[in-house]
C-alpha atoms as a PDB file:
ATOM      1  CA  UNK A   1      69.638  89.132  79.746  1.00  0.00           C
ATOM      2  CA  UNK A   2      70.698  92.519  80.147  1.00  0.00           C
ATOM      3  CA  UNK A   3      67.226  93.931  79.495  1.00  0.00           C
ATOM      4  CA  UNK A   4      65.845  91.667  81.889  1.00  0.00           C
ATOM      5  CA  UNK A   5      68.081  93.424  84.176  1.00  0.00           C
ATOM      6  CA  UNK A   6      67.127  96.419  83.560  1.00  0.00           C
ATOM      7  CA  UNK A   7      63.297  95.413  84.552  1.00  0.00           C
ATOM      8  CA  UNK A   8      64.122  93.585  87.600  1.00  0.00           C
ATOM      9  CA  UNK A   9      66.164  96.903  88.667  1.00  0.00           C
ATOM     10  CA  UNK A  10      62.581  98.960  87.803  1.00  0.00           C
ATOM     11  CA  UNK A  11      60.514  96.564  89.773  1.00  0.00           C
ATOM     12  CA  UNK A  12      62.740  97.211  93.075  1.00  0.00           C
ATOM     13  CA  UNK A  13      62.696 100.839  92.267  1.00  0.00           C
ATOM     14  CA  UNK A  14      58.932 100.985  91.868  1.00  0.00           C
ATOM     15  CA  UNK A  15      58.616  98.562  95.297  1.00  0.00           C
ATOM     16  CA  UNK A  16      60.850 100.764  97.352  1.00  0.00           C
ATOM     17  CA  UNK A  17      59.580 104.153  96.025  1.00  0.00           C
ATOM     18  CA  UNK A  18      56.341 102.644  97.238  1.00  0.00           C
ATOM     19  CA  UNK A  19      57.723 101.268 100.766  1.00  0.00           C
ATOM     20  CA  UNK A  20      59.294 104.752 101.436  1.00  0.00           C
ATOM     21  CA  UNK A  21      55.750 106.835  99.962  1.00  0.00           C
ATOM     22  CA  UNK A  22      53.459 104.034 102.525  1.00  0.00           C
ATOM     23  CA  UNK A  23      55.736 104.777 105.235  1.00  0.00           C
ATOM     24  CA  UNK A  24      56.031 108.743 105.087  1.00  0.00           C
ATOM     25  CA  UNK A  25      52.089 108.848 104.780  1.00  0.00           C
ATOM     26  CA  UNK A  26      52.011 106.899 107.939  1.00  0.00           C
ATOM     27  CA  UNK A  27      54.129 109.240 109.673  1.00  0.00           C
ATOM     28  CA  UNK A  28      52.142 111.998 108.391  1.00  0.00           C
ATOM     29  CA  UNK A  29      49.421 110.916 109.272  1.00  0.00           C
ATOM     30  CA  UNK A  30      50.124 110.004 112.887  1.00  0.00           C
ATOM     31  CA  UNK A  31      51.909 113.707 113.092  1.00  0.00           C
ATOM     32  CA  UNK A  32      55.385 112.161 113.480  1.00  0.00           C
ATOM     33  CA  UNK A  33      56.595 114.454 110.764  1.00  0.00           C
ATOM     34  CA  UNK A  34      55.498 116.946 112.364  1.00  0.00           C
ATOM     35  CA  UNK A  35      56.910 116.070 115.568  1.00  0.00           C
ATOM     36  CA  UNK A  36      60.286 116.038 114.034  1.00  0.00           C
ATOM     37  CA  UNK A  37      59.660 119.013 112.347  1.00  0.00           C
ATOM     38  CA  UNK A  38      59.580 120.610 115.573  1.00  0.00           C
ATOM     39  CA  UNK A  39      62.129 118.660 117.295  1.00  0.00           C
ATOM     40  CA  UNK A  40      64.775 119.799 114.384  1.00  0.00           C
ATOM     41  CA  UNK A  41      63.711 123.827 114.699  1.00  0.00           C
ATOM     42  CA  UNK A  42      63.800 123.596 118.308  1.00  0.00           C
ATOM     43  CA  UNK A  43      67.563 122.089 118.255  1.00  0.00           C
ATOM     44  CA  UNK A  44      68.343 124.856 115.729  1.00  0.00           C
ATOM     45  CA  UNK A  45      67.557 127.284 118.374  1.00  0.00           C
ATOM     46  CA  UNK A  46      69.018 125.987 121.025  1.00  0.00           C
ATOM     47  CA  UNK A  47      72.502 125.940 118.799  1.00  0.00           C
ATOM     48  CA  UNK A  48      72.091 129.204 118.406  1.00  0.00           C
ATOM     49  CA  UNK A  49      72.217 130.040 121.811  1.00  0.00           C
ATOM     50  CA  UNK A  50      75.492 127.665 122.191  1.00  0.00           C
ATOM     51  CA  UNK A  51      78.937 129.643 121.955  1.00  0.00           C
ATOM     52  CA  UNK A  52      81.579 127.968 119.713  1.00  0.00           C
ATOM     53  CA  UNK A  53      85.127 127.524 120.495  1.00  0.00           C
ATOM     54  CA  UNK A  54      87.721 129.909 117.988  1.00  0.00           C
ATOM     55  CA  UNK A  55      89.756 128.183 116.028  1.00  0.00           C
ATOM     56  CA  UNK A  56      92.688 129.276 118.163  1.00  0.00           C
ATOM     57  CA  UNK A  57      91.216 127.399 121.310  1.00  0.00           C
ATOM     58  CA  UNK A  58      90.914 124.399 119.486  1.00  0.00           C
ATOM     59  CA  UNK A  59      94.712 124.021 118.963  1.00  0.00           C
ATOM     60  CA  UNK A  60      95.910 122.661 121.865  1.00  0.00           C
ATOM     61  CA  UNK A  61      92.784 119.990 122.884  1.00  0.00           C
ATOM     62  CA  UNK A  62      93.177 118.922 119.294  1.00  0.00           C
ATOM     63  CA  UNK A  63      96.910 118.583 119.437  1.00  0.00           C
ATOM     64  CA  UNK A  64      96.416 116.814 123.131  1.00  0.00           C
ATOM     65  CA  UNK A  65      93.584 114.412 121.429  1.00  0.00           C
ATOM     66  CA  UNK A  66      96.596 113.631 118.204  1.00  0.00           C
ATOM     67  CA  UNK A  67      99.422 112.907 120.267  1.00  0.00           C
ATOM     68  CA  UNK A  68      97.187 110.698 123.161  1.00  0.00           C
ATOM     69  CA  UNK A  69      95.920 108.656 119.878  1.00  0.00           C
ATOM     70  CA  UNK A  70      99.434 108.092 118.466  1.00  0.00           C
ATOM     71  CA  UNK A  71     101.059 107.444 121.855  1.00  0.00           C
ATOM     72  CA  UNK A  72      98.505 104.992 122.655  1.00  0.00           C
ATOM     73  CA  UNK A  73      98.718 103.246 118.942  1.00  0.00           C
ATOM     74  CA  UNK A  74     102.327 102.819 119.191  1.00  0.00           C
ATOM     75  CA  UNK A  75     102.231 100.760 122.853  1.00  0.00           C
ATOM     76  CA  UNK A  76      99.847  99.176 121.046  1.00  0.00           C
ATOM     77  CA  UNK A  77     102.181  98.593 118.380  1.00  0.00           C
ATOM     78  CA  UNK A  78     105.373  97.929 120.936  1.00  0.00           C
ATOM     79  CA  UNK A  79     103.750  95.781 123.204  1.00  0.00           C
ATOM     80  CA  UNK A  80     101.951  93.808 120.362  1.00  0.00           C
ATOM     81  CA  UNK A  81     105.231  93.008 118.969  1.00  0.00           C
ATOM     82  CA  UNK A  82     106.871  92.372 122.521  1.00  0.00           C
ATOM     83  CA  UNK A  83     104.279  89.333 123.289  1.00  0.00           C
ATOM     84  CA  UNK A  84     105.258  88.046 119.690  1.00  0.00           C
ATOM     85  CA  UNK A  85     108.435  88.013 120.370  1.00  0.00           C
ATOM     86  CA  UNK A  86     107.373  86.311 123.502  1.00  0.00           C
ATOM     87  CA  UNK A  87     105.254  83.982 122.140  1.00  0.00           C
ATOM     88  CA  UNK A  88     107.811  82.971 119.216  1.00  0.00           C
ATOM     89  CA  UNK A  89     110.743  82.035 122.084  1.00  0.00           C
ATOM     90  CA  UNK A  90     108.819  79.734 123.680  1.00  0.00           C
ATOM     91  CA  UNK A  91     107.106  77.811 120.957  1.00  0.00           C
ATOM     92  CA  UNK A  92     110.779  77.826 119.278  1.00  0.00           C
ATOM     93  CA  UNK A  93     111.916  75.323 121.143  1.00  0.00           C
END
């Protein structure tokens, strides 16, 4: 059992190695790799143009973007546990 395992595993190997070759040739041959190709070098020099934020002016939006996610989770949190509170005093009774 375990060696027939071990083929099955080969056999999708060998299929998917073959999927993924069949497809890149198509792409190659229809120039999409090359499209891409130029698409990726293109965004590389655009980033390069780009000018990055310091560490020290990423403090404060940071902190801002923390403290707005953990004030939002805990209403969450508080009014979450006011509606079960609700919710248990009238189907108490």
């Amino acid at each position: 059992m375990g060696s027939e395992f071990v083929k099955n595993f080969y056999i999708q190997l060998l299929i998917w190695v073959v999927v993924v070759a069949v497809i890149f040739g198509v792409l190659w041959r229809t120039g999409q790799l090359l499209r891409l190709a130029n698409y990726v070098q293109e965004t590389k020099e655009e980033l390069k143009k780009c000018t990055w934020p310091s560490v020290d002016e990423l403090k404060g939006p940071t902190l801002v973007v923390l403290f707005s996610v953990l004030g939002l989770g805990l209403f969450t949190v508080a009014v979450d546990w006011l509606l079960l509170l609700f919710v248990r005093g009238i189907t108490a009774h």
